[in-house]
PDB file of N, CA and C in Angstrom:
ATOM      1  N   UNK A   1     181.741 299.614  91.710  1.00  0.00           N
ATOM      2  CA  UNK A   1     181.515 298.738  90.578  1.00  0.00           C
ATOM      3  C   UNK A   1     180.219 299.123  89.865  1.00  0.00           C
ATOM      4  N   UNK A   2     180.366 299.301  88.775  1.00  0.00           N
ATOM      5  CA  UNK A   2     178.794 299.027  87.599  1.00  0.00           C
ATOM      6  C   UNK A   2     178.978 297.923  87.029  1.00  0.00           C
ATOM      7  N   UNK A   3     177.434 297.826  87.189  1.00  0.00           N
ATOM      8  CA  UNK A   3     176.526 296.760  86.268  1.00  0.00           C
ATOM      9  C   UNK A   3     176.154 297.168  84.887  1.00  0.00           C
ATOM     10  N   UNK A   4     176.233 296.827  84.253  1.00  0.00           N
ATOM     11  CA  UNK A   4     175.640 297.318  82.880  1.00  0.00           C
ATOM     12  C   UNK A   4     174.994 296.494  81.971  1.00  0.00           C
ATOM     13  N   UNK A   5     174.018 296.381  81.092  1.00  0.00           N
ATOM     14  CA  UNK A   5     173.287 295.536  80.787  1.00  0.00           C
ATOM     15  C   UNK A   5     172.225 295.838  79.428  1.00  0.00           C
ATOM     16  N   UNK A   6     172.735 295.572  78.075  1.00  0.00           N
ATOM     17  CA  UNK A   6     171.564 296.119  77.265  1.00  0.00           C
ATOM     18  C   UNK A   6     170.190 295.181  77.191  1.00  0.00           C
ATOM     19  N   UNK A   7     169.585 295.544  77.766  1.00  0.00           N
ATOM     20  CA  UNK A   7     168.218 295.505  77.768  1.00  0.00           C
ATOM     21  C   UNK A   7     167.126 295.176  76.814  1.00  0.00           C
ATOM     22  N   UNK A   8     166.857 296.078  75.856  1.00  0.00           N
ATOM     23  CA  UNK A   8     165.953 296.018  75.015  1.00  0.00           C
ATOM     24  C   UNK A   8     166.340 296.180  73.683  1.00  0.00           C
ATOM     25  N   UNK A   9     166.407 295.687  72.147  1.00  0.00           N
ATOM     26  CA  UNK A   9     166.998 295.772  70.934  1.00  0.00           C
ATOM     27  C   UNK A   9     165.811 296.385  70.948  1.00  0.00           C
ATOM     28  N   UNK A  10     165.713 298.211  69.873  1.00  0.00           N
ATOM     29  CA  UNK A  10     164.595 298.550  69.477  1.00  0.00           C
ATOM     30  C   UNK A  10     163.692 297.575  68.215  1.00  0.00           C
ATOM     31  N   UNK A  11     164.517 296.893  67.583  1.00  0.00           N
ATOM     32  CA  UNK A  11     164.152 296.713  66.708  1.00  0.00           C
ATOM     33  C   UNK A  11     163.031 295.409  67.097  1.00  0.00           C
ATOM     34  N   UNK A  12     163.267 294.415  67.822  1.00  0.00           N
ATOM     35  CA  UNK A  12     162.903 293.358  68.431  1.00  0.00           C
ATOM     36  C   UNK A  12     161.103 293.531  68.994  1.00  0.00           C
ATOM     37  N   UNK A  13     160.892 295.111  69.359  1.00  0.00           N
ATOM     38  CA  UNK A  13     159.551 294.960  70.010  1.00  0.00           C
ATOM     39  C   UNK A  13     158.561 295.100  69.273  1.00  0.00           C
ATOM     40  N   UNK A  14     158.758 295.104  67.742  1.00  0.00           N
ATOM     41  CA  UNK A  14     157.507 294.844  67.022  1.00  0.00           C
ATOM     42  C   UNK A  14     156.559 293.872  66.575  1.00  0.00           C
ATOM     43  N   UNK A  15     158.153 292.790  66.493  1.00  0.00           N
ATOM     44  CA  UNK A  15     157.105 291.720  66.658  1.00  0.00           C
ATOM     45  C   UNK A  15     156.055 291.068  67.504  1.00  0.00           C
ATOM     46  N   UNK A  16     156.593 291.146  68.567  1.00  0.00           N
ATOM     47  CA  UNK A  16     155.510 291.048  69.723  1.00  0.00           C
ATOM     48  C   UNK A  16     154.074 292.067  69.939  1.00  0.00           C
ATOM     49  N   UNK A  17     154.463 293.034  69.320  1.00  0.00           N
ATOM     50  CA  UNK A  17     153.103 293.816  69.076  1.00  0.00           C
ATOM     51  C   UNK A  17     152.130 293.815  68.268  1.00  0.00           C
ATOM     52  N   UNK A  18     152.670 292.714  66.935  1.00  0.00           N
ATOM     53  CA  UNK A  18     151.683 292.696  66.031  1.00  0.00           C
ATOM     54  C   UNK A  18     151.008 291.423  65.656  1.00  0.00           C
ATOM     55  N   UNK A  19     150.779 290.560  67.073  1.00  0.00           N
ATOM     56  CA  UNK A  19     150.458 289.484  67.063  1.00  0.00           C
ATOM     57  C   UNK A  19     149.213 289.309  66.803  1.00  0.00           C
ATOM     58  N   UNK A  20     148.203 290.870  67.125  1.00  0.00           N
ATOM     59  CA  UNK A  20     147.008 290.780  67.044  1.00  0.00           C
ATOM     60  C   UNK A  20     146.500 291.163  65.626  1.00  0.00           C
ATOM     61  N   UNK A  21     147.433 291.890  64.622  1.00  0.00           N
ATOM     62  CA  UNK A  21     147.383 292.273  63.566  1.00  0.00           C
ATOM     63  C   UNK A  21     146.638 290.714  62.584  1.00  0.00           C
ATOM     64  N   UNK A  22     145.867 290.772  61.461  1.00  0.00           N
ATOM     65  CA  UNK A  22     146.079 290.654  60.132  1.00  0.00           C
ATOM     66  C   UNK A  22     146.760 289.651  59.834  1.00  0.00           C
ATOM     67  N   UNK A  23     146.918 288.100  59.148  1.00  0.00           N
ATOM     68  CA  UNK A  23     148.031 287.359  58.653  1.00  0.00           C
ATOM     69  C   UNK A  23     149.080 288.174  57.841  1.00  0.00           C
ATOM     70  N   UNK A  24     148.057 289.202  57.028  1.00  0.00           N
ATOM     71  CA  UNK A  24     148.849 289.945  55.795  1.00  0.00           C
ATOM     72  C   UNK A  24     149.910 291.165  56.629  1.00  0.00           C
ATOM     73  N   UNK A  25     149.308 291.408  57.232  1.00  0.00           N
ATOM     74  CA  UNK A  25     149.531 292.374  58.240  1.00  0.00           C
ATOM     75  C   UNK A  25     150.628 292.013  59.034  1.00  0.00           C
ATOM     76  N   UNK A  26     150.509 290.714  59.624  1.00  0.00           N
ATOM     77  CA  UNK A  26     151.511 290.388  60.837  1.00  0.00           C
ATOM     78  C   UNK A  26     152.908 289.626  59.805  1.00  0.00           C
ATOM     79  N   UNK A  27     152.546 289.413  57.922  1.00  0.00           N
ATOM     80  CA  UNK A  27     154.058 288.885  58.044  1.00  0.00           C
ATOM     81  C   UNK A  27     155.132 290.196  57.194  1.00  0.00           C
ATOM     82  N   UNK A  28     153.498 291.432  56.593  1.00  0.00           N
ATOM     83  CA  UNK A  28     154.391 292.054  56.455  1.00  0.00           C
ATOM     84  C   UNK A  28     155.266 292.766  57.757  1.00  0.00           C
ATOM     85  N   UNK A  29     155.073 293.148  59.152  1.00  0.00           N
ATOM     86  CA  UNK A  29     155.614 293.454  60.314  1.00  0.00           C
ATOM     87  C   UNK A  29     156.730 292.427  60.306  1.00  0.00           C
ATOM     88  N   UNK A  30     156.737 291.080  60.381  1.00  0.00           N
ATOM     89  CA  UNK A  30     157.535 290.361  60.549  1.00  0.00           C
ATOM     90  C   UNK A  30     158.540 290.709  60.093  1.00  0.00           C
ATOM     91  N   UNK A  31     158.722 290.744  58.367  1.00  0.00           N
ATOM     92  CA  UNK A  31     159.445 290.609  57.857  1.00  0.00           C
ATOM     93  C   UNK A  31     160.915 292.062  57.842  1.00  0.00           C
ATOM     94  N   UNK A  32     159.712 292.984  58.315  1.00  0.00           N
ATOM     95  CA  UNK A  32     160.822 294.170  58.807  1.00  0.00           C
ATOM     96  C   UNK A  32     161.167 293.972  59.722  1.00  0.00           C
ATOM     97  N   UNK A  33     160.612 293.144  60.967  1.00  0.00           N
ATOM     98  CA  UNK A  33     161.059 293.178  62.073  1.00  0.00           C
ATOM     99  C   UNK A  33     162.598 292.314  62.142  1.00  0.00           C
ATOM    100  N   UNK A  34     162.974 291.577  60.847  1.00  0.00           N
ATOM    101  CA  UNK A  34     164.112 290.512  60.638  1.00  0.00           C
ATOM    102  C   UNK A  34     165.273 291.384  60.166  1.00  0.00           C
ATOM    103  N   UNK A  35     166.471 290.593  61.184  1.00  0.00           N
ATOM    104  CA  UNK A  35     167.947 291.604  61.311  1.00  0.00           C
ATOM    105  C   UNK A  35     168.006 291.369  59.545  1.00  0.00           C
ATOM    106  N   UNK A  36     168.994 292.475  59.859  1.00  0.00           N
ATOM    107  CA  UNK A  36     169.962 292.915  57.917  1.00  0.00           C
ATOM    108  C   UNK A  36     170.869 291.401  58.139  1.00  0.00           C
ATOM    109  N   UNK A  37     170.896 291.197  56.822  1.00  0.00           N
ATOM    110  CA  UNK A  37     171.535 289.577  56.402  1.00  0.00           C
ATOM    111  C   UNK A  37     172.784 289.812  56.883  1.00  0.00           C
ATOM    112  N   UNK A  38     172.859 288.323  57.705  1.00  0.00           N
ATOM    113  CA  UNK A  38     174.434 288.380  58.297  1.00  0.00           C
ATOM    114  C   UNK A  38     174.282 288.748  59.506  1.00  0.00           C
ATOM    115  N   UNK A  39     173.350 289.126  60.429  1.00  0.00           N
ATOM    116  CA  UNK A  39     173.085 289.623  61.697  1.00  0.00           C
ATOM    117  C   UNK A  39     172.324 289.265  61.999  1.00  0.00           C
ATOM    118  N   UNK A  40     172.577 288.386  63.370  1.00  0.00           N
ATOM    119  CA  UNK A  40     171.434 287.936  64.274  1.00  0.00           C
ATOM    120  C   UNK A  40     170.910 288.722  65.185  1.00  0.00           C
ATOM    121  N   UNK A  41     169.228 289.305  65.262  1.00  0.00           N
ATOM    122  CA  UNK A  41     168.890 290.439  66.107  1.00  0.00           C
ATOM    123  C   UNK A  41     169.333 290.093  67.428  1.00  0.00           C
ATOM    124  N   UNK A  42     169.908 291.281  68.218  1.00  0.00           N
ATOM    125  CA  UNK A  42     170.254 291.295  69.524  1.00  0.00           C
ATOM    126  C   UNK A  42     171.370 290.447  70.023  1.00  0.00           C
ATOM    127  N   UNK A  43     172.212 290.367  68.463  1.00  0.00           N
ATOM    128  CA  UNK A  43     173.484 289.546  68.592  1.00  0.00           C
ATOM    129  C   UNK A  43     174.590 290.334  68.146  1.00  0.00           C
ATOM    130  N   UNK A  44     174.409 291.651  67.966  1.00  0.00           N
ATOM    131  CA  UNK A  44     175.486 292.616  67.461  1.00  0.00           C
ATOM    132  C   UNK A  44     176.679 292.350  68.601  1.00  0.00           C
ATOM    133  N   UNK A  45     177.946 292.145  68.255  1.00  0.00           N
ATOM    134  CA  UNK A  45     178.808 291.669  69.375  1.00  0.00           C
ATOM    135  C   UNK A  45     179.699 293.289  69.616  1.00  0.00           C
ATOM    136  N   UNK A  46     179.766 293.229  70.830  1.00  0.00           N
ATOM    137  CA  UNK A  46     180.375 294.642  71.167  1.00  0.00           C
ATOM    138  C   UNK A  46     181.999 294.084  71.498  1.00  0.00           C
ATOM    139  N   UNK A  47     182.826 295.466  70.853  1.00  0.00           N
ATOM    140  CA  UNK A  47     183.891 295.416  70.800  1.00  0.00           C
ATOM    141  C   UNK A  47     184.681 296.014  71.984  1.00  0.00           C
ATOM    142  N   UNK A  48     184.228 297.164  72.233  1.00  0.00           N
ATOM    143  CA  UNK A  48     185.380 297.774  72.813  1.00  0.00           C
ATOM    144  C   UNK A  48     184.185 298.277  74.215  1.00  0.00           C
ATOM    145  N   UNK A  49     184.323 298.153  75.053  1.00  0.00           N
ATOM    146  CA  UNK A  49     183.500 298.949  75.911  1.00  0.00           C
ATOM    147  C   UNK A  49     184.335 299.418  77.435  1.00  0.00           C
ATOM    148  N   UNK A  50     183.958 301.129  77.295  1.00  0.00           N
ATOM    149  CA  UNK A  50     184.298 301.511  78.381  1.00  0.00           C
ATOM    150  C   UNK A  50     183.466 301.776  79.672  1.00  0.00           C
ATOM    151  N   UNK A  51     183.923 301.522  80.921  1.00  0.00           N
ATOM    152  CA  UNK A  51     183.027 302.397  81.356  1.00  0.00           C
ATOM    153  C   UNK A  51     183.071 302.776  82.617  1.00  0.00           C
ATOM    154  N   UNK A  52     181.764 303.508  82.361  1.00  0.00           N
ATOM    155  CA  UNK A  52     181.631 304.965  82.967  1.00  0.00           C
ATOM    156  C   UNK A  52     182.161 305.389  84.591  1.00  0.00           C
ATOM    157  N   UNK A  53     182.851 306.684  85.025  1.00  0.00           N
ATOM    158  CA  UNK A  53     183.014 306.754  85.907  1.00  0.00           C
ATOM    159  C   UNK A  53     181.993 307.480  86.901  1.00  0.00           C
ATOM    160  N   UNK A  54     182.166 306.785  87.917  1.00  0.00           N
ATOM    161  CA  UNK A  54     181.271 307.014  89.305  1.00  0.00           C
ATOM    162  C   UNK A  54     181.838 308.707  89.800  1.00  0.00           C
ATOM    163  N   UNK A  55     181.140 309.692  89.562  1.00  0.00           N
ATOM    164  CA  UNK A  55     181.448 311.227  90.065  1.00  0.00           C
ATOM    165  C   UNK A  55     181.836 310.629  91.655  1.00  0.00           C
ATOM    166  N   UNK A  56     183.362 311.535  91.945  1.00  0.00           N
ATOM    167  CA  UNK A  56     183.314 310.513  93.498  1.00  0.00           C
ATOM    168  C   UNK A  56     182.342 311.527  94.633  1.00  0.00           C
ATOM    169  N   UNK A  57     181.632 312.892  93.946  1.00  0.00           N
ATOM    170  CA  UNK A  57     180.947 313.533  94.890  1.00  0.00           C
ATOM    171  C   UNK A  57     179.677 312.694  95.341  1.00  0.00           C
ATOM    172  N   UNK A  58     179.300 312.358  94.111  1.00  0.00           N
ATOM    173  CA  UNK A  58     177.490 311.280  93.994  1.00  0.00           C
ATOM    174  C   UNK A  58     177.859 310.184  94.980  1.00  0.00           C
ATOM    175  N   UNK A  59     179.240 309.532  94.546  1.00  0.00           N
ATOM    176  CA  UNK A  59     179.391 308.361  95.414  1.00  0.00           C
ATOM    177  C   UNK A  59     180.255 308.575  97.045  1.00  0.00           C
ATOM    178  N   UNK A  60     180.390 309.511  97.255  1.00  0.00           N
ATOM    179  CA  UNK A  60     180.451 310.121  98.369  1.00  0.00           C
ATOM    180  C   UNK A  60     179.390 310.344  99.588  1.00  0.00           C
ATOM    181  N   UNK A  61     178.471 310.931  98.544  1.00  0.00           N
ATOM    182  CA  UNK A  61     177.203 311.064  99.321  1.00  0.00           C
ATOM    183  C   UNK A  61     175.871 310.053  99.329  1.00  0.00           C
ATOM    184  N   UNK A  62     176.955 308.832  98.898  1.00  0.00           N
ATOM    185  CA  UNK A  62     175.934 307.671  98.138  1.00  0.00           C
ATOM    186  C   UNK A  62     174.710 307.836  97.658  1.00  0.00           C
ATOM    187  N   UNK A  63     174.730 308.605  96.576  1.00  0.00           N
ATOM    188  CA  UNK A  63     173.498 308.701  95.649  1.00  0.00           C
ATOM    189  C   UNK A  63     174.054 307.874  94.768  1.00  0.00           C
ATOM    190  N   UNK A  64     173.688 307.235  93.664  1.00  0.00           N
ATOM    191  CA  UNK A  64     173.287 306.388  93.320  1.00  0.00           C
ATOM    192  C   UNK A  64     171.988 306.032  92.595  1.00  0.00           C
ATOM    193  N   UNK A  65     172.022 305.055  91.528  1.00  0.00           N
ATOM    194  CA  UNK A  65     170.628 304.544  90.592  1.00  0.00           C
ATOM    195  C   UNK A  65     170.952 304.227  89.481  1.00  0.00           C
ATOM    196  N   UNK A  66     169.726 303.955  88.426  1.00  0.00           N
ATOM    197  CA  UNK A  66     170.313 303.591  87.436  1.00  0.00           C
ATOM    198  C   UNK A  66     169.386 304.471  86.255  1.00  0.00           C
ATOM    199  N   UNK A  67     170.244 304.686  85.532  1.00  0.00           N
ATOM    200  CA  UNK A  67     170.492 305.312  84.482  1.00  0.00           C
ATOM    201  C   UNK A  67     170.066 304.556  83.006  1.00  0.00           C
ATOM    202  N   UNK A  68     169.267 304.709  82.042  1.00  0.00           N
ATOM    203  CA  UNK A  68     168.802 304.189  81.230  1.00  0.00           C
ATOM    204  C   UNK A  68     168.781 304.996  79.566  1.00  0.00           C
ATOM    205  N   UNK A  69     169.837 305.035  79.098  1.00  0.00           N
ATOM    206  CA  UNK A  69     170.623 305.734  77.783  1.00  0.00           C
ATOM    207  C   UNK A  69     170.001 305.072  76.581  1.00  0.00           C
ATOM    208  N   UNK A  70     169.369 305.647  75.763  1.00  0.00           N
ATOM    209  CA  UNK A  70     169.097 305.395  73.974  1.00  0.00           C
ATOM    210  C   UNK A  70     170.308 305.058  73.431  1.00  0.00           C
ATOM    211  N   UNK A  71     171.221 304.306  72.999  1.00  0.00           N
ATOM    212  CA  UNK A  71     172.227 304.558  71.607  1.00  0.00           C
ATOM    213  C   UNK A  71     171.510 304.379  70.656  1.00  0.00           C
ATOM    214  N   UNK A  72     172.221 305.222  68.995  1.00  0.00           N
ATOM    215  CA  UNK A  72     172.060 304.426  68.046  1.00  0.00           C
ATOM    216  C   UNK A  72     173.449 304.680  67.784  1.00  0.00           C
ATOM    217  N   UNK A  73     173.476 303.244  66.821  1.00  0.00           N
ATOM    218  CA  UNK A  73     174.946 302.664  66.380  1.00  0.00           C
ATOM    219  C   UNK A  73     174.926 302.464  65.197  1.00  0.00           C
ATOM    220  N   UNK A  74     176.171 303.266  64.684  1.00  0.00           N
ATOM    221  CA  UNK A  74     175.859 303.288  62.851  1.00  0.00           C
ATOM    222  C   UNK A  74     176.311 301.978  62.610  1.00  0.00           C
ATOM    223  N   UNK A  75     176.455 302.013  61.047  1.00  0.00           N
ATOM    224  CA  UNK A  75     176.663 300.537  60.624  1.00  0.00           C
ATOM    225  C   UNK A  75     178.378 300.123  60.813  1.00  0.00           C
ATOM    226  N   UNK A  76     178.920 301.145  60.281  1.00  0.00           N
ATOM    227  CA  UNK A  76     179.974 300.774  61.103  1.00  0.00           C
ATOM    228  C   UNK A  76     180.504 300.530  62.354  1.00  0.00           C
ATOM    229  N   UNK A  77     179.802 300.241  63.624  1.00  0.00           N
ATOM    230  CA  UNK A  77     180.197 299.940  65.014  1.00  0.00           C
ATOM    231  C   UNK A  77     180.480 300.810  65.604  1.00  0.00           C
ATOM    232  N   UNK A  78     180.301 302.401  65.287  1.00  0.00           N
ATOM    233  CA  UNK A  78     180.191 303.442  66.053  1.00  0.00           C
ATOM    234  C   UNK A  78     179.065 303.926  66.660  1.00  0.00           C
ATOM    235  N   UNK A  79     179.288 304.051  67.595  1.00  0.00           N
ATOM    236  CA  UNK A  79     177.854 305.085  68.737  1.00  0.00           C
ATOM    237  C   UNK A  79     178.019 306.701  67.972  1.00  0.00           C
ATOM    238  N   UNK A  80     176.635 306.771  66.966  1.00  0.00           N
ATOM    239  CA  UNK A  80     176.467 308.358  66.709  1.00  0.00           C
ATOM    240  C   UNK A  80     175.984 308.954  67.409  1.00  0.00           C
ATOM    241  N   UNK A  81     174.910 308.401  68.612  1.00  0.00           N
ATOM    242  CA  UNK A  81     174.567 309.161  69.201  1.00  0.00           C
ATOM    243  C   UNK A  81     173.956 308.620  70.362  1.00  0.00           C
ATOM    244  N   UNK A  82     173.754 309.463  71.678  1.00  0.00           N
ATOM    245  CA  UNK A  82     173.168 308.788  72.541  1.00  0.00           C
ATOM    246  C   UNK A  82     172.050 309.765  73.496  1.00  0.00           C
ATOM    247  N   UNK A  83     171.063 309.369  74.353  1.00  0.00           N
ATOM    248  CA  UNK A  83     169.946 310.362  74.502  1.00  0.00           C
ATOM    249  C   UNK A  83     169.769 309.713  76.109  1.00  0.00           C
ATOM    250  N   UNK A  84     169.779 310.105  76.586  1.00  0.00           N
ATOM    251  CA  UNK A  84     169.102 309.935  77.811  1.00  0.00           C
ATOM    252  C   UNK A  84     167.934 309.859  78.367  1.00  0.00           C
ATOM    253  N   UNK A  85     167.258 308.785  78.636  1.00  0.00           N
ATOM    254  CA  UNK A  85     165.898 308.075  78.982  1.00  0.00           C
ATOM    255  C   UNK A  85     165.436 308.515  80.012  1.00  0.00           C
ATOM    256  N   UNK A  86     166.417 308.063  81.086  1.00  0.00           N
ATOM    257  CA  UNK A  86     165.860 308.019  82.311  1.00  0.00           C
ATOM    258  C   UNK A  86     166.805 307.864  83.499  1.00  0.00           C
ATOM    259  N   UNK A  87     166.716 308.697  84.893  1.00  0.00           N
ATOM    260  CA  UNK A  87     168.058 308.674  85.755  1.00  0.00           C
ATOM    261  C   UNK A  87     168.255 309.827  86.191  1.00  0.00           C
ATOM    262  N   UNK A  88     169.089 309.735  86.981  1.00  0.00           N
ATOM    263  CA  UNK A  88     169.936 311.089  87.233  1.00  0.00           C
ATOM    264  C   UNK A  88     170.432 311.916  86.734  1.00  0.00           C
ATOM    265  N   UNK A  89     170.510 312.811  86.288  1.00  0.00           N
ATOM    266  CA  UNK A  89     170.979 313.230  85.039  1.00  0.00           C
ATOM    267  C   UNK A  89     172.803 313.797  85.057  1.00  0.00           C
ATOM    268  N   UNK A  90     173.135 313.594  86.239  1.00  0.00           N
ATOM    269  CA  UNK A  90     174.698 313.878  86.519  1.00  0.00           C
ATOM    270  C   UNK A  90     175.301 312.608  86.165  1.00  0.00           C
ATOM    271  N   UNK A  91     174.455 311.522  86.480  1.00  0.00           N
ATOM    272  CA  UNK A  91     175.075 309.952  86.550  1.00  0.00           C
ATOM    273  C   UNK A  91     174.926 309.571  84.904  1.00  0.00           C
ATOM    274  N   UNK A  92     173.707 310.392  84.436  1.00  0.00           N
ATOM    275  CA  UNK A  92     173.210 310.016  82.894  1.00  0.00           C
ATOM    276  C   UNK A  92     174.262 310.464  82.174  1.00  0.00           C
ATOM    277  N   UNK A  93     175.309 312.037  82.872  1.00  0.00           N
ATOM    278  CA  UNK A  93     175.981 312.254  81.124  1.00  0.00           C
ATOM    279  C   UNK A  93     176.986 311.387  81.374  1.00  0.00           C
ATOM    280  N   UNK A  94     177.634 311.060  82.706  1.00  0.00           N
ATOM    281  CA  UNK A  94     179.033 310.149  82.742  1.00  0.00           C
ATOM    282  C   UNK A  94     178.419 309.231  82.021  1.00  0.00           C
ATOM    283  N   UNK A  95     177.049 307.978  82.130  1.00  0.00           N
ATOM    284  CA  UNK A  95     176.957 307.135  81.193  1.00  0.00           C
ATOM    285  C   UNK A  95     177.290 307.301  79.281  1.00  0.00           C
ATOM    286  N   UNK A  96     176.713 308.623  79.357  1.00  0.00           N
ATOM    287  CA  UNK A  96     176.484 308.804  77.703  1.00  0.00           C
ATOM    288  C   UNK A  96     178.389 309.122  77.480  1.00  0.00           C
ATOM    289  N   UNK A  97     178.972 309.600  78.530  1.00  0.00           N
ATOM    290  CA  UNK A  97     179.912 309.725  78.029  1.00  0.00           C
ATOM    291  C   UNK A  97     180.771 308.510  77.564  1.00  0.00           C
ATOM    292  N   UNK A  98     180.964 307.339  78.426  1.00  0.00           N
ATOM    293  CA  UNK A  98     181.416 306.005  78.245  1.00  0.00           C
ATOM    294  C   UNK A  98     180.390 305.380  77.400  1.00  0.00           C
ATOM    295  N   UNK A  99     179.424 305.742  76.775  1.00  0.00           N
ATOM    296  CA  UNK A  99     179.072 305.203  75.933  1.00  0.00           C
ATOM    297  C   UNK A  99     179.375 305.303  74.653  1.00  0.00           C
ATOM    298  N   UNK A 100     179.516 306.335  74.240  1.00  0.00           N
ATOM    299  CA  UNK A 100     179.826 306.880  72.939  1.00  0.00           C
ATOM    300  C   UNK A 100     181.643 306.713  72.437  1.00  0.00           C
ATOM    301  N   UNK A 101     182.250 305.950  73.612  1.00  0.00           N
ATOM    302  CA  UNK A 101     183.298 304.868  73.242  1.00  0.00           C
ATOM    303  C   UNK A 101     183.411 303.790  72.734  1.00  0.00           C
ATOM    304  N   UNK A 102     182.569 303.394  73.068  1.00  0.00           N
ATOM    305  CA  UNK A 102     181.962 302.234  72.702  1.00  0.00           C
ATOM    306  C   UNK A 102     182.225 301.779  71.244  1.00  0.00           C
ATOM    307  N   UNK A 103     182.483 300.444  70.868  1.00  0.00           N
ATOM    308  CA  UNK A 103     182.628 299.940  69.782  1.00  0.00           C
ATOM    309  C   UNK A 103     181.996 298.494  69.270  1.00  0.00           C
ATOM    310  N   UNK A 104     181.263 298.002  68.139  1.00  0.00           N
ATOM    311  CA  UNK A 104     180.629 297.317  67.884  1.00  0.00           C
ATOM    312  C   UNK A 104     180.711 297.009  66.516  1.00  0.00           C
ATOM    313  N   UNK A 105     180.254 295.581  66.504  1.00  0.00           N
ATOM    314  CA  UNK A 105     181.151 294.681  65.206  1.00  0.00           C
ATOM    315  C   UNK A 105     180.260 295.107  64.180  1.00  0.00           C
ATOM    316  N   UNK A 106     180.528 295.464  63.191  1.00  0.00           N
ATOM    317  CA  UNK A 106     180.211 296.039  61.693  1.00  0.00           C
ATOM    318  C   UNK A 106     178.662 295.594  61.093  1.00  0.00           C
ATOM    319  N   UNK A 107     177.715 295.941  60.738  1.00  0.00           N
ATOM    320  CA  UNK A 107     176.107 295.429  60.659  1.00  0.00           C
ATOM    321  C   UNK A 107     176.247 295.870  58.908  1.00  0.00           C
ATOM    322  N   UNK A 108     174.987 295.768  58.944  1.00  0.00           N
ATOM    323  CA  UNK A 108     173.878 296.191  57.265  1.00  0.00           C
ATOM    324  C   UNK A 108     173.566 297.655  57.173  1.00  0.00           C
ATOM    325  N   UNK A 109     173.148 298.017  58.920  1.00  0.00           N
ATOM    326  CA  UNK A 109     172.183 299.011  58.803  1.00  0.00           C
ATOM    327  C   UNK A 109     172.584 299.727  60.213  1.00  0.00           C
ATOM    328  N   UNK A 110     171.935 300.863  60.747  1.00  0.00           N
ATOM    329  CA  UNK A 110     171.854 301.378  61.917  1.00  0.00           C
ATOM    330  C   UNK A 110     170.924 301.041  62.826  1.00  0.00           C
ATOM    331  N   UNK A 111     171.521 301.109  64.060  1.00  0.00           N
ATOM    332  CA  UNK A 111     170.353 299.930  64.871  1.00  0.00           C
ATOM    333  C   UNK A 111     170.091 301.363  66.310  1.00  0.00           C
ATOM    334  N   UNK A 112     169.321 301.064  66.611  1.00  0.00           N
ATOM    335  CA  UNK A 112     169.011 301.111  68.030  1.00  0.00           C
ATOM    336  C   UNK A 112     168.704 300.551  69.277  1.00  0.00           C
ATOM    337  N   UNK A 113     169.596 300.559  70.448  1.00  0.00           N
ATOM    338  CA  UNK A 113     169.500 300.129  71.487  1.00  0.00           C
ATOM    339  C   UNK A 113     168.991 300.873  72.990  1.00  0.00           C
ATOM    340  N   UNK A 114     169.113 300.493  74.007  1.00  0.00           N
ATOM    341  CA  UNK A 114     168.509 300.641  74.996  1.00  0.00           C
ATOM    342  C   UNK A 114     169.263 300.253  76.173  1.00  0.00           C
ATOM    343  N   UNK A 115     170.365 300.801  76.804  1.00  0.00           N
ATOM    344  CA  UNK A 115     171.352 300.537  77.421  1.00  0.00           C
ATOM    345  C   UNK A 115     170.828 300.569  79.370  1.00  0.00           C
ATOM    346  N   UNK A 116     170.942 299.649  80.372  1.00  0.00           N
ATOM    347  CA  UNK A 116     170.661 300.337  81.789  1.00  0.00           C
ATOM    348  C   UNK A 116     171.562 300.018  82.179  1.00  0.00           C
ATOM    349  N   UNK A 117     172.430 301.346  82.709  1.00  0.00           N
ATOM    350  CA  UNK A 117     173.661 300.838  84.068  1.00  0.00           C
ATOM    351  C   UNK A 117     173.339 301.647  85.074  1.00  0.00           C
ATOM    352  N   UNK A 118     173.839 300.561  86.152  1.00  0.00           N
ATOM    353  CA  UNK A 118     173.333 300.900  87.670  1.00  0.00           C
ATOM    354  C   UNK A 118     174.590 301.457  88.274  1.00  0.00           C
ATOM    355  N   UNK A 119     174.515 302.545  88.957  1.00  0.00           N
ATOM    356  CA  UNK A 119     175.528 303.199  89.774  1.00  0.00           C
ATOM    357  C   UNK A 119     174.903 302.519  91.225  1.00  0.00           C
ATOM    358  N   UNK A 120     176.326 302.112  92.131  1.00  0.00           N
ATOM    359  CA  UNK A 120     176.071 301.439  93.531  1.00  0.00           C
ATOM    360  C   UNK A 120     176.741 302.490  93.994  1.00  0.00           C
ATOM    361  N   UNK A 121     176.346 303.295  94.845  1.00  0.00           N
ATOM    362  CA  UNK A 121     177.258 304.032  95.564  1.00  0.00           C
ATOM    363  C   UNK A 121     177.908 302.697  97.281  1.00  0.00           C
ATOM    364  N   UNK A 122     177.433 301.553  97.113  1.00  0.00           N
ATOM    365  CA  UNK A 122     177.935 300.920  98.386  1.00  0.00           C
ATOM    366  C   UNK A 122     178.711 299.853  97.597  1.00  0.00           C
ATOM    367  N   UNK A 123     179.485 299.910  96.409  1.00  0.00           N
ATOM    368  CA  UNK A 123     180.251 298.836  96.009  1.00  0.00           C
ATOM    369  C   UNK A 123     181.923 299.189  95.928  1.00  0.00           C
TER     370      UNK A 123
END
């Protein structure tokens, strides 16, 4: 079994960083930091999701971990692309591969996310 879990909206961590900024400063940040009209940040609803298979050699020899993938997702609900963060890197391309199936409900703009799924080799 995987867990899978998006984590972090890129877009989301600026605001929290520019708390120390400037009034002028912190509402121009704000105001970029606010989803494209019609979209609630970190509410993009996912459509179609596959996923990824467990190599049965890795899970054989119970290796195992988790894997931590970049998407960005065009505006139309497609995964253009995906990058690999952090992980295994045998376990990382099966992720990127079930990722880039992936489907997501229609936005303003192109977003970036921050995907972690955990491979259990004891599940």
């Amino acid at each position: 079994m995987l867990k899978q879990e998006v984590v972090k909206r890129w877009r989301a961590g600026g605001l929290l960083l520019s708390l120390s900024l400037p009034p002028a400063a912190f509402l121009m940040v704000a105001l970029l930091a606010l989803p494209a009209r019609g979209q609630v940040a970190g509410e993009r609803k996912m459509i179609t999701r596959v996923e990824p298979e467990y190599p049965n050699t890795l899970k054989r020899l119970y290796i195992g971990g988790i894997v931590r993938v970049e998407a960005v997702i065009a505006p139309n609900g497609t995964v253009q692309s995906t990058q690999l963060i952090g992980g295994n890197p045998i376990l990382g391309q099966t992720a990127m591969r079930a990722i880039k199936q992936w489907k997501y409900a229609p936005a303003n703009a192109k977003e970036k996310l921050v995907v972690t799924i955990e491979f259990d080799p004891h599940r």
